[in-house]
Protein backbone atom coordinates (compact mmCIF):
# COMPACT_ATOMS: atom_id res chain seq x y z
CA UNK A 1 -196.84 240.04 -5.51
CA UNK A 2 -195.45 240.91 -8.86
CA UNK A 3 -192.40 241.06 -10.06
CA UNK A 4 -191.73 244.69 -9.94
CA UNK A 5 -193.03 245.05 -6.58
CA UNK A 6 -190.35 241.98 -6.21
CA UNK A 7 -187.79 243.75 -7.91
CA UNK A 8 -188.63 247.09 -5.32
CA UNK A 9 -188.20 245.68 -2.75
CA UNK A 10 -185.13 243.63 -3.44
CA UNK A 11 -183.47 246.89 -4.57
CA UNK A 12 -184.66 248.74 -1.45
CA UNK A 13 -183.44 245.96 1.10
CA UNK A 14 -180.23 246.49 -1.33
CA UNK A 15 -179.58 250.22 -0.64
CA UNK A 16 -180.21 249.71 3.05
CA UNK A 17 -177.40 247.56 3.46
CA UNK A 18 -175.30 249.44 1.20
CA UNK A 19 -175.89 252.35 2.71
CA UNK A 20 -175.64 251.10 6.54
CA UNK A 21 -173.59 252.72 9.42
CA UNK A 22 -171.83 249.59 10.08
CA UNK A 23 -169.20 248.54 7.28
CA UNK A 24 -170.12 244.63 8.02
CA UNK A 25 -173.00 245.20 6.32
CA UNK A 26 -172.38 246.82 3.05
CA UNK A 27 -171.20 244.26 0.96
CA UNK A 28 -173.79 241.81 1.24
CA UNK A 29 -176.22 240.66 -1.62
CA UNK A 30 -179.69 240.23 -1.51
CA UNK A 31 -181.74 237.99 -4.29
CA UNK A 32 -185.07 236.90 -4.47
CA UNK A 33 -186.25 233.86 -4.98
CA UNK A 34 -189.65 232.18 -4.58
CA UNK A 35 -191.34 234.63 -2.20
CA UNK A 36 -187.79 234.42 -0.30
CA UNK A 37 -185.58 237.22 0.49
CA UNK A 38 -182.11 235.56 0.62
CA UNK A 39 -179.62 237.22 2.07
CA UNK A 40 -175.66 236.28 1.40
CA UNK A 41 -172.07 237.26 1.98
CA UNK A 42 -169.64 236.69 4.94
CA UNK A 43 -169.61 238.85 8.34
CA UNK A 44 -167.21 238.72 11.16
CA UNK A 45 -170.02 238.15 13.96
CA UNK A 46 -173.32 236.23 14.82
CA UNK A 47 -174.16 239.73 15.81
CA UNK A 48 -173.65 241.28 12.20
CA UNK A 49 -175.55 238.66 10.68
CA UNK A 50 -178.30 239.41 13.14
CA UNK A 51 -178.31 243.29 11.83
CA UNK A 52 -178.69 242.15 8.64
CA UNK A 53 -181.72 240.32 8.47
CA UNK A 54 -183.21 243.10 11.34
CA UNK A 55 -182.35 245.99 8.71
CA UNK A 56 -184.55 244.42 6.04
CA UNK A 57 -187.08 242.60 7.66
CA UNK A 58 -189.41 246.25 7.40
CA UNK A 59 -188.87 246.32 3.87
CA UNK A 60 -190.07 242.42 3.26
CA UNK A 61 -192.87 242.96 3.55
CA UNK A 62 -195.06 239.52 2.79
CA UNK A 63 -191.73 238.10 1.64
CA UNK A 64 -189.57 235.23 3.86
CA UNK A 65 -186.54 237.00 5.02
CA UNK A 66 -183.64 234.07 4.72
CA UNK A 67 -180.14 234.84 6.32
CA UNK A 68 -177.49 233.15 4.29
CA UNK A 69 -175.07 234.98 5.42
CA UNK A 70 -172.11 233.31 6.70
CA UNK A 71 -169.96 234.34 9.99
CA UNK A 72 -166.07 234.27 9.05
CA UNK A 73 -164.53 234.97 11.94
C-alpha cells in the first residue's frame, strides 16, 4: 500500500467518525501506523467503542483496524 493510499484512507475513516450520527463518536482520532489503523479517544460505553471500529472497518481495507479507544464511564 502506499502512503497516499495510507493517507486516504486514514482521512476517510476520519470524516466518518466526524461526521457520525452519534456524538460519542466524533471526537476520536485515527493514525496509522505500520499497516495498523489505530483508533483513540475516550467513549462513555463498550458499545460506542464497538461503533467505532464497525464504522471504519469498510474503509480499512487490507489495513489492521486497532481500537484504542478507551471507555470512561
Amino acid at each position: 500500500m502506499t502512503a497516499t493510499e495510507t493517507r486516504e484512507i486514514v482521512t476517510a475513516a476520519s470524516a466518518r467518525l466526524a461526521s457520525s450520527s452519534v456524538p460519542e463518536l466524533r471526537s476520536l482520532r485515527v493514525d496509522e501506523q505500520s499497516n495498523e489503523l489505530q483508533l483513540y479517544g475516550d467513549v462513555r460505553s463498550y458499545y460506542h467503542k464497538q461503533l467505532a471500529q464497525e464504522a471504519v472497518l469498510p474503509i480499512a481495507g487490507t489495513m489492521q483496524v486497532v481500537n484504542r479507544v478507551a471507555v470512561r464511564g
